[in-house]
Protein backbone atom coordinates (compact mmCIF):
# COMPACT_ATOMS: atom_id res chain seq x y z
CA UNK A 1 -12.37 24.14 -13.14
CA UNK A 2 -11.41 24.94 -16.77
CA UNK A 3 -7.79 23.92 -17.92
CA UNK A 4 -7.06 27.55 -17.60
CA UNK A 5 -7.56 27.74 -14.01
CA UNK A 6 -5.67 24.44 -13.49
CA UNK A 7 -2.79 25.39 -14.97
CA UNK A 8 -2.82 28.60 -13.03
CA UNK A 9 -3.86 26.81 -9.92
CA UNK A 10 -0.89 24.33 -10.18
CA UNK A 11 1.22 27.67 -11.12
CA UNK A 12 0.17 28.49 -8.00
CA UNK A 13 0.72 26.11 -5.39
CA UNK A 14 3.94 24.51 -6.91
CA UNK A 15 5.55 27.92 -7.06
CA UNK A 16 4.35 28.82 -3.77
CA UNK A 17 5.12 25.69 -2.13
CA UNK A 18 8.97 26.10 -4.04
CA UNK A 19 9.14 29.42 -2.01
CA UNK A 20 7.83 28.47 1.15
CA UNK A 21 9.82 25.26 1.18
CA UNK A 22 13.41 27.20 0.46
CA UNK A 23 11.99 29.33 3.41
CA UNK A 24 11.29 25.97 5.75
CA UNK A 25 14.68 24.49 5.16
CA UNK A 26 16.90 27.69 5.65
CA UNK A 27 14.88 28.11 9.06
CA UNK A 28 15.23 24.66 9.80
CA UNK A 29 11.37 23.46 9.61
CA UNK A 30 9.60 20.69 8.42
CA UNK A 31 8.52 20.94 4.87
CA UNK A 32 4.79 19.91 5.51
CA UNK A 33 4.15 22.59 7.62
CA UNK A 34 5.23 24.72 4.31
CA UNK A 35 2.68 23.15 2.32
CA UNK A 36 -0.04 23.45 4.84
CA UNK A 37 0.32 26.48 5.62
CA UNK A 38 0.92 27.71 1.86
CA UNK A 39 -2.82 25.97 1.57
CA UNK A 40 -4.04 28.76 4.83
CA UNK A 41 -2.84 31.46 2.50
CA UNK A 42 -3.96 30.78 -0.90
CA UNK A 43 -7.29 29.37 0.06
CA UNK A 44 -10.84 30.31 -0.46
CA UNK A 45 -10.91 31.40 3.66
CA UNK A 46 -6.87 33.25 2.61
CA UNK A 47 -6.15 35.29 -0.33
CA UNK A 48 -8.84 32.94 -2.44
CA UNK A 49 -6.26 32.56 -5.60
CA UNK A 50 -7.86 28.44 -4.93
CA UNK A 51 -11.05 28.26 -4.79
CA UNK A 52 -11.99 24.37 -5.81
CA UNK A 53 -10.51 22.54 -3.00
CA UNK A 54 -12.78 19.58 -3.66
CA UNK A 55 -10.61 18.79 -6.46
CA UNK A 56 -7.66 19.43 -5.22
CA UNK A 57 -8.61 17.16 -2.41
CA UNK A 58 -9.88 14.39 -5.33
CA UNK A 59 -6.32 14.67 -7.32
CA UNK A 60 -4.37 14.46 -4.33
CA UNK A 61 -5.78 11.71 -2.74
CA UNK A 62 -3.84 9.61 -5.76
CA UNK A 63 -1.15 10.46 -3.50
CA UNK A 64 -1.98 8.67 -0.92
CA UNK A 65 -2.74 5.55 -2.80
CA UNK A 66 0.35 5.75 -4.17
CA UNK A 67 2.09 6.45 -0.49
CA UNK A 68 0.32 2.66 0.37
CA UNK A 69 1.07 0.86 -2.79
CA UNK A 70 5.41 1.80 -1.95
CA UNK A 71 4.56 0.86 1.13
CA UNK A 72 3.38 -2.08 0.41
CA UNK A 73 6.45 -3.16 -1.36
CA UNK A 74 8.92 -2.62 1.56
CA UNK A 75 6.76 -5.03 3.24
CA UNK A 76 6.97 -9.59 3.00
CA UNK A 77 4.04 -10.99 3.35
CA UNK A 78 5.34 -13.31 6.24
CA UNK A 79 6.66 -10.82 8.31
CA UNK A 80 3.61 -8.36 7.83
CA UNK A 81 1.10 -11.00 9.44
CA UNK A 82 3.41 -11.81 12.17
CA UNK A 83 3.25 -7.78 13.11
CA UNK A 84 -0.17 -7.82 12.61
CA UNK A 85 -1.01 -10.72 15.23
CA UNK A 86 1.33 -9.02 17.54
CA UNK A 87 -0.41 -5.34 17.11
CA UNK A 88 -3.72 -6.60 17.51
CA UNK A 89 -4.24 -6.30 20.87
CA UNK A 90 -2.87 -2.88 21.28
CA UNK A 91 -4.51 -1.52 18.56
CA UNK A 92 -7.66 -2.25 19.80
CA UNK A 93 -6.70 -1.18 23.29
CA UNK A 94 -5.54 1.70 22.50
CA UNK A 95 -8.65 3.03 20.43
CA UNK A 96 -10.54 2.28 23.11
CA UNK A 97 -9.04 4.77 25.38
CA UNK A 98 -8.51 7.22 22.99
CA UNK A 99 -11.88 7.59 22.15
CA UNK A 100 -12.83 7.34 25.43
CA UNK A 101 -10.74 10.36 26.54
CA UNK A 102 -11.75 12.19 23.60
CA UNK A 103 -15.40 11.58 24.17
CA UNK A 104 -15.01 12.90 28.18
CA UNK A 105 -13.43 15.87 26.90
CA UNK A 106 -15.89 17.01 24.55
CA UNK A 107 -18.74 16.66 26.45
CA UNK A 108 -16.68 18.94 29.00
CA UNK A 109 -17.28 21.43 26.26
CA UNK A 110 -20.73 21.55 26.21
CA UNK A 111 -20.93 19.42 23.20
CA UNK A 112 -23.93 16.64 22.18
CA UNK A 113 -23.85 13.18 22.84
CA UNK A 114 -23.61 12.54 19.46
CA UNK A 115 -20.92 14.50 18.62
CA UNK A 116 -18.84 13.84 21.52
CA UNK A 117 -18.97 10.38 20.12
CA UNK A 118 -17.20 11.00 16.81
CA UNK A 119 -14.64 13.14 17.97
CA UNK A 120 -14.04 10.65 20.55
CA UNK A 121 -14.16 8.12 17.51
CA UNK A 122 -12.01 10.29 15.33
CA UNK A 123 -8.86 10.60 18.28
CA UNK A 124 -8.49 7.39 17.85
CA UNK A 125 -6.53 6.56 14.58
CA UNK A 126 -3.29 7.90 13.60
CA UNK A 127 -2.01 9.29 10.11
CA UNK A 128 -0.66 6.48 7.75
CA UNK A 129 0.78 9.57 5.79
CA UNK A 130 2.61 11.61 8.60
CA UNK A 131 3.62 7.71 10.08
CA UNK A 132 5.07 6.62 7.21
CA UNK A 133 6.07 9.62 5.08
CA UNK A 134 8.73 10.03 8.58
CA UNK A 135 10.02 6.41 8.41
CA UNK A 136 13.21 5.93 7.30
CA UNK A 137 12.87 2.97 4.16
CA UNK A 138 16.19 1.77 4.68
CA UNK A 139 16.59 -1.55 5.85
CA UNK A 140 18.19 -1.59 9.17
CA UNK A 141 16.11 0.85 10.23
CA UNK A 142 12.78 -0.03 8.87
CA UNK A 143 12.59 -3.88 9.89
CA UNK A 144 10.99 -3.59 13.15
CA UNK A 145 9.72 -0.09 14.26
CA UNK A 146 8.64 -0.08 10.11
CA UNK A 147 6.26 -2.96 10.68
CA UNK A 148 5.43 -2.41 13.84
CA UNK A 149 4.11 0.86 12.91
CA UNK A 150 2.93 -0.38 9.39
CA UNK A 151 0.67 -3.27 11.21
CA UNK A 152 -0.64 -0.66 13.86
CA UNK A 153 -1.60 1.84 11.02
CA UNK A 154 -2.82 -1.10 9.03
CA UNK A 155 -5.11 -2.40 12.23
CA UNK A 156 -6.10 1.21 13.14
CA UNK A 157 -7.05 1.61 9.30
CA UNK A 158 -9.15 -1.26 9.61
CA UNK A 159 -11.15 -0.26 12.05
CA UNK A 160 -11.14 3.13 10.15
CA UNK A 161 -13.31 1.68 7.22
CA UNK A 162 -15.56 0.15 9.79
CA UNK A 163 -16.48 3.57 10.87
CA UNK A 164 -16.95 4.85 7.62
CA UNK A 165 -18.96 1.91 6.44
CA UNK A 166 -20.96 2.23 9.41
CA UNK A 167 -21.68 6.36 8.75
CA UNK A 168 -22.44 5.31 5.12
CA UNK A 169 -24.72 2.72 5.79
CA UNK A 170 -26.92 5.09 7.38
CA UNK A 171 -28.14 6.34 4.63
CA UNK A 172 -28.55 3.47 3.52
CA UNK A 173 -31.84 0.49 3.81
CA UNK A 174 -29.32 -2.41 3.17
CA UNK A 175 -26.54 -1.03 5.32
CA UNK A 176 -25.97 -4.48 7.42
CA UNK A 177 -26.08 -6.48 4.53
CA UNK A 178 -23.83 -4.09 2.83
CA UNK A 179 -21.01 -3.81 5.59
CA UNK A 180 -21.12 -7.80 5.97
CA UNK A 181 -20.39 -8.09 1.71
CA UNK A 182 -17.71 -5.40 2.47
CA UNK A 183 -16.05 -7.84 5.40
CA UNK A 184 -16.03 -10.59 3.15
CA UNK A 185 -14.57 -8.61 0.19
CA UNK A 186 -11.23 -8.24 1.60
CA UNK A 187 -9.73 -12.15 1.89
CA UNK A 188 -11.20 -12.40 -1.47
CA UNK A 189 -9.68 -9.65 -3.16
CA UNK A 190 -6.23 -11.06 -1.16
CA UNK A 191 -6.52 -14.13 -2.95
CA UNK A 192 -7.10 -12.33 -6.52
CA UNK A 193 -4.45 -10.29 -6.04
CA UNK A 194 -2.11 -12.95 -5.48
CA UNK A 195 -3.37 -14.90 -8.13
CA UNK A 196 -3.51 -12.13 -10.61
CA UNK A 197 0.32 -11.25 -10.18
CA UNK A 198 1.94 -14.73 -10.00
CA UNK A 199 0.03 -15.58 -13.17
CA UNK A 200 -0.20 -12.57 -15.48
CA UNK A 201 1.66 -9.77 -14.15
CA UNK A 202 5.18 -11.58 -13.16
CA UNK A 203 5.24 -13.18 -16.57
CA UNK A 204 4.43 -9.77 -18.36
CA UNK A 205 7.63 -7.99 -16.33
CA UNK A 206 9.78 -11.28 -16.82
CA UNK A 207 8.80 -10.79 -20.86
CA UNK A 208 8.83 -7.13 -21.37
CA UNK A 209 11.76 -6.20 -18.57
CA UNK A 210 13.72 -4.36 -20.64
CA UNK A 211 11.76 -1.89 -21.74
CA UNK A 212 11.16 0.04 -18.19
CA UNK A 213 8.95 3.05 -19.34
CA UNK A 214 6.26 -0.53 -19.77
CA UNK A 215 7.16 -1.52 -16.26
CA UNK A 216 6.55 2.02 -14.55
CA UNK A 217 2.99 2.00 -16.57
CA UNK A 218 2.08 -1.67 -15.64
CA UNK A 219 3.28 -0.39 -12.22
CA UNK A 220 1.14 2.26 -12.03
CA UNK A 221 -1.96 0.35 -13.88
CA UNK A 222 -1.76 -2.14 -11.07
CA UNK A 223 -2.08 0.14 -8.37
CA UNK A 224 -4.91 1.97 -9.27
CA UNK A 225 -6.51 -0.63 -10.25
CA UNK A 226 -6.33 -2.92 -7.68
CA UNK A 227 -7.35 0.21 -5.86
CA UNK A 228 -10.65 1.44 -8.27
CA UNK A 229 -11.70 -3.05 -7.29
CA UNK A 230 -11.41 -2.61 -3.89
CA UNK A 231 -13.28 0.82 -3.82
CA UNK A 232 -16.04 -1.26 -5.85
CA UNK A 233 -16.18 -3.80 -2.93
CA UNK A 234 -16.72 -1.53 0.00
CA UNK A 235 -13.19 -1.19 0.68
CA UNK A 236 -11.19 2.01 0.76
CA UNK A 237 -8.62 2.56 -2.23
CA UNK A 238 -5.96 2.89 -0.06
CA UNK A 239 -6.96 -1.16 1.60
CA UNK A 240 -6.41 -1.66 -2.43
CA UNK A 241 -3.33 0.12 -3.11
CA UNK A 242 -1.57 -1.94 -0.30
CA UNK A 243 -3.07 -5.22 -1.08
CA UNK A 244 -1.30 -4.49 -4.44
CA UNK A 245 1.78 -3.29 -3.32
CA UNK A 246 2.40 -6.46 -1.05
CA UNK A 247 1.14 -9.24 -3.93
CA UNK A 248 4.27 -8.11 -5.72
CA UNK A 249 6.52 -7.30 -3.12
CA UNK A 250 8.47 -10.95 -3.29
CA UNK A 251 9.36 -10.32 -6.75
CA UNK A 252 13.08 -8.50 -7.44
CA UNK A 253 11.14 -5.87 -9.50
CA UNK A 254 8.94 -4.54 -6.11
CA UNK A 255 12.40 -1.76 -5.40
CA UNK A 256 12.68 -0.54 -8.93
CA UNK A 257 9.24 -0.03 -9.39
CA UNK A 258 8.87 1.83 -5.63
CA UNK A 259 12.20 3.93 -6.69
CA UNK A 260 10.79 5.16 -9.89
CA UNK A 261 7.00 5.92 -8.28
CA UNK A 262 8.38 8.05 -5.21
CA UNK A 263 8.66 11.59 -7.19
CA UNK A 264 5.08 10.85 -8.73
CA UNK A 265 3.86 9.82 -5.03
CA UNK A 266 5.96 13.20 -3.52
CA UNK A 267 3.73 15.15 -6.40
CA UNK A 268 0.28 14.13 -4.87
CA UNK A 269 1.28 14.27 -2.00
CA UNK A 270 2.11 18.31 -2.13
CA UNK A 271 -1.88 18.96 -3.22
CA UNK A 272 -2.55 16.60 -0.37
CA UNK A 273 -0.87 18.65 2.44
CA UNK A 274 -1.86 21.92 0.52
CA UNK A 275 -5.64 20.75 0.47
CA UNK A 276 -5.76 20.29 4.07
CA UNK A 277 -4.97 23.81 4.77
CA UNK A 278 -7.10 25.32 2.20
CA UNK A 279 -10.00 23.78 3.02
CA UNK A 280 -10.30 24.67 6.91
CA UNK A 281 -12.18 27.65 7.66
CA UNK A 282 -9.83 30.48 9.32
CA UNK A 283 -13.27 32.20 10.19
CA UNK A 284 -14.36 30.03 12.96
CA UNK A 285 -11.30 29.94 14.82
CA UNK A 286 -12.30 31.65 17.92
CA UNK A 287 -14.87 29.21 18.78
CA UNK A 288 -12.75 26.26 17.93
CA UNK A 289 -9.70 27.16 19.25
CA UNK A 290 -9.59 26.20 22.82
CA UNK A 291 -11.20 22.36 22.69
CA UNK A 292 -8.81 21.91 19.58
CA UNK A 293 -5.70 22.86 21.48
CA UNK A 294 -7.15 20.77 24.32
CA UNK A 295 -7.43 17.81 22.52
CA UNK A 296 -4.21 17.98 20.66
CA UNK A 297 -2.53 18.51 23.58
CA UNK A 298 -4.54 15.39 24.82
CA UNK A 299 -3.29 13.62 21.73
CA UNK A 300 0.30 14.31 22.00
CA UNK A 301 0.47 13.49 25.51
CA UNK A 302 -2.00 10.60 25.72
CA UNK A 303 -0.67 8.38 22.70
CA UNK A 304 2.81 7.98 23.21
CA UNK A 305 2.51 7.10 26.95
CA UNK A 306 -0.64 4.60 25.70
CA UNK A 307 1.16 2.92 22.85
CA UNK A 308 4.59 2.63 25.27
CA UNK A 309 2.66 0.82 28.15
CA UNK A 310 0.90 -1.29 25.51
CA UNK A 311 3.80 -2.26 23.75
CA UNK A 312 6.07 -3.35 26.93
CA UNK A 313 3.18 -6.35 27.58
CA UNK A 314 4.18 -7.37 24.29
CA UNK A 315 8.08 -7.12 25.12
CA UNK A 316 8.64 -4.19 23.06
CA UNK A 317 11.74 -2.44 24.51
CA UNK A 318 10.56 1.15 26.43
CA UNK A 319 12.76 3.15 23.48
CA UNK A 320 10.92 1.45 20.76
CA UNK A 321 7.04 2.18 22.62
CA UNK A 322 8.47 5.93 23.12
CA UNK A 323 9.47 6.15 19.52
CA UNK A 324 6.25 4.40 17.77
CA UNK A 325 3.98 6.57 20.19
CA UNK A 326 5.78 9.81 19.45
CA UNK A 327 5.62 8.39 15.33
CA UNK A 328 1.84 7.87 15.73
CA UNK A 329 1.21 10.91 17.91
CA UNK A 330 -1.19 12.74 15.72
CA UNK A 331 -5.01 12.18 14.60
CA UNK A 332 -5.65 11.32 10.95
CA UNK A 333 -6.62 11.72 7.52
CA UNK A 334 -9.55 9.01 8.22
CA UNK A 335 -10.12 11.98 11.01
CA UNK A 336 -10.61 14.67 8.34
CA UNK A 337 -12.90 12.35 6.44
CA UNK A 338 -15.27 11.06 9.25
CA UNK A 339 -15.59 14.40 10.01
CA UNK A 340 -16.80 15.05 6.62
CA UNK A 341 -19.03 12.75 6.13
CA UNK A 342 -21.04 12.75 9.98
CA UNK A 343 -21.40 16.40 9.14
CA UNK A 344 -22.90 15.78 5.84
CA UNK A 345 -25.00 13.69 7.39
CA UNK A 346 -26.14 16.32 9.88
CA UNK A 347 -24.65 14.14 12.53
CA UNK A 348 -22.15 16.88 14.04
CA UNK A 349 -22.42 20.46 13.47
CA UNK A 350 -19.71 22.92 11.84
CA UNK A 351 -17.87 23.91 15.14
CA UNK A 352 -17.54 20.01 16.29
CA UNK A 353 -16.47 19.30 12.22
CA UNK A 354 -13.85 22.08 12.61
CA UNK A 355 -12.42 21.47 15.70
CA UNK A 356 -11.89 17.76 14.40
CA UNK A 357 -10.09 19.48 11.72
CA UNK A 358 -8.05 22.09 13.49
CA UNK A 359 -7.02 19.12 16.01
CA UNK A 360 -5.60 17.09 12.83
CA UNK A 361 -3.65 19.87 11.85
CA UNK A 362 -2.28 20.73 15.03
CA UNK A 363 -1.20 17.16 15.83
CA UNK A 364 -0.01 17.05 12.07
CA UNK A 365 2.17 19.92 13.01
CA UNK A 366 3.41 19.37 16.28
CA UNK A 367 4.25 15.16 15.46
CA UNK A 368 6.22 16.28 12.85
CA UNK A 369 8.18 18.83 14.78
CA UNK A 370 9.18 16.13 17.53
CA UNK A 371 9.50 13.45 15.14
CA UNK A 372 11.92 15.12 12.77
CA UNK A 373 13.99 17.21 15.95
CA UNK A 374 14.50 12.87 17.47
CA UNK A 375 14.20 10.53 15.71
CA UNK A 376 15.49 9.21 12.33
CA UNK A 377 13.11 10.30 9.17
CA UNK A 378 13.81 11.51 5.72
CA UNK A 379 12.84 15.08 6.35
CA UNK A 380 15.32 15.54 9.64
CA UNK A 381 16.26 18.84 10.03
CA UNK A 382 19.98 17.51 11.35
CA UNK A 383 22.58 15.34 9.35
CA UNK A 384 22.58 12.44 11.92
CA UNK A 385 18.84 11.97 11.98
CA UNK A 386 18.29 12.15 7.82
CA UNK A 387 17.98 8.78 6.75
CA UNK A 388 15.95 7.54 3.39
């Protein structure tokens, strides 16, 4: 794409998305669905005024590495691995029975073994982006149902990168010894990160303070590059990101650095909602549609009664399991990519990739629509509900 076409490509999906979003919030709808379905229209399977998705999908993932790194600075060390030893258990419960039921239902559709599999493995994980992007940051609110869903997002993530590894390391001849280098990666790159910012990066901020347009590079220099290390050790960027985002999260610097990186995380973040619906093809929607609607329906039915059982053995109140299985009530963006990648492979075909896809949308959709309508979340469409 030459700089021509970017320009005109940003032209278009900023102005679009401008448009479409004064049309959401006058009819009283979420602003994601704008941008997803802004990426339907002007798509290469729409009106084809964007054509190179791939990049689109390359620049906006910044977004989402950005989205964990903010994330990661709402959130003390000490009261992250007290969720996480808490969530544990659930998360791992509940991914087993998600992918169980979404294994049983795709082989009711006449699909392969194999590819019942990784659908079934693809229900299971939620979307870090949808779960947090709706949780309020303010403090009352975000204390509890913010970590709890943080630590089962984090766990479910986890797991996420397992799968991955494991697709990856098919094609490769030292995949075990690969994936085991990748396990011991992450406590190291803890340790470093830690290390890096009590020594070097706290004393640069404490020296150079006043001059903030140093802070909001070192800022951003930090996060992608924790994120490009972990990337180099197996990990995700994202694993990164957050790792980086938590190292300096004890310092008083950690909320003017997340308040001056939210509009350049809200930027990506457009292209990342917009890439999603440009890149599914409208074309094979007839043979996809039913076992997509199927399954999301699964989805939004099946995880919020799950994650409410599970979290009342844990003493979780039956208002908070409602609201953090309604929050998490969607497949994910590690969905979208697993489905990439096993049908690269020549693992799954197109029609089991795409209806992995459409599901993700759907559930994207219809979370966000019961989240927003009930429950507190930046984006609320009433007064009483908006909280930041």
């Amino acid at each position: 794409m030459d700089a021509h076409n970017l320009v005109f490509t940003f032209f278009m999906i900023f102005t679009g998305a401008a448009v479409l979003a004064s049309v959401a919030l006058y009819t009283r709808q979420p602003l994601l669905v704008a941008y997803i379905v802004l990426g339907a229209i002007l798509g290469p399977f729409g009106l084809q005024y964007v054509s190179d998705t791939k990049l689109l999908s390359e620049i906006s993932h910044i977004g989402i590495i950005f989205l964990l790194f903010l994330l990661g600075l709402d959130m003390q060390p000490s009261h992250l691995l007290h969720m996480l030893k808490k969530a544990t258990l659930v998360a791992l419960g509940s991914s087993v029975i998600f992918l169980s039921a979404g294994y049983l239902v795709s082989l009711a559709f006449g699909f392969t073994q194999t590819e019942a599999l990784i659908i079934g493995v693809a229900m299971m994980f939620s979307s870090t982006i949808i779960g947090i992007k709706l949780l309020p940051t303010t403090v009352l609110h975000h204390k509890h149902i913010g970590e709890l869903v943080v630590g089962l997002l984090l766990l479910q993530d986890v797991i996420a990168i397992l799968v991955l590894l494991f697709l990856y390391s098919g094609e490769e001849s030292n995949g075990i010894g690969s994936f085991l280098m990748t396990l011991a990666a992450l406590p190291v790159l803890v340790v470093v990160a830690f290390g890096f910012v009590k020594y070097v990066l706290l004393k640069l901020i404490a020296r150079f303070d006043r001059f903030h347009e140093y802070i909001f590079l070192l800022a951003i220099g930090w996060c992608l590059g924790l994120a490009e290390v972990a990337q180099r050790c197996g990990l995700s960027a994202e694993i990164g990101a957050f790792i980086a985002g938590i190292a300096i999260a004890t310092s008083p610097i950690s909320q003017y650095i997340a308040t001056s990186l939210k509009p350049l995380r809200d930027f990506f973040l457009i292209l990342f909602f917009f890439s999603i619906g440009a890149s599914f093809n409208l074309g094979l929607i007839n043979a996809i549609i039913l076992p997509s609607l199927v399954l999301a329906a699964l989805v939004m039915v099946l995880k919020p009664t799950v994650f409410r059982f599970m979290l009342s053995r844990i003493s979780e109140t039956p208002q908070m399991g409602w609201e953090v299985g309604f929050r998490l009530g969607q497949t994910s963006e590690f969905s979208l990519l697993i489905a990439y990648m096993a049908a690269s492979g020549a693992l799954i075909g197109q029609e089991a990739s795409h209806v992995i896809q459409a599901t993700a949308i759907l559930t994207f959709l219809l979370s966000t629509y019961v989240v927003i309508f009930n429950y507190p979340s930046p984006i609320a469409v009433s007064d009483h509900l908006r909280k930041d």
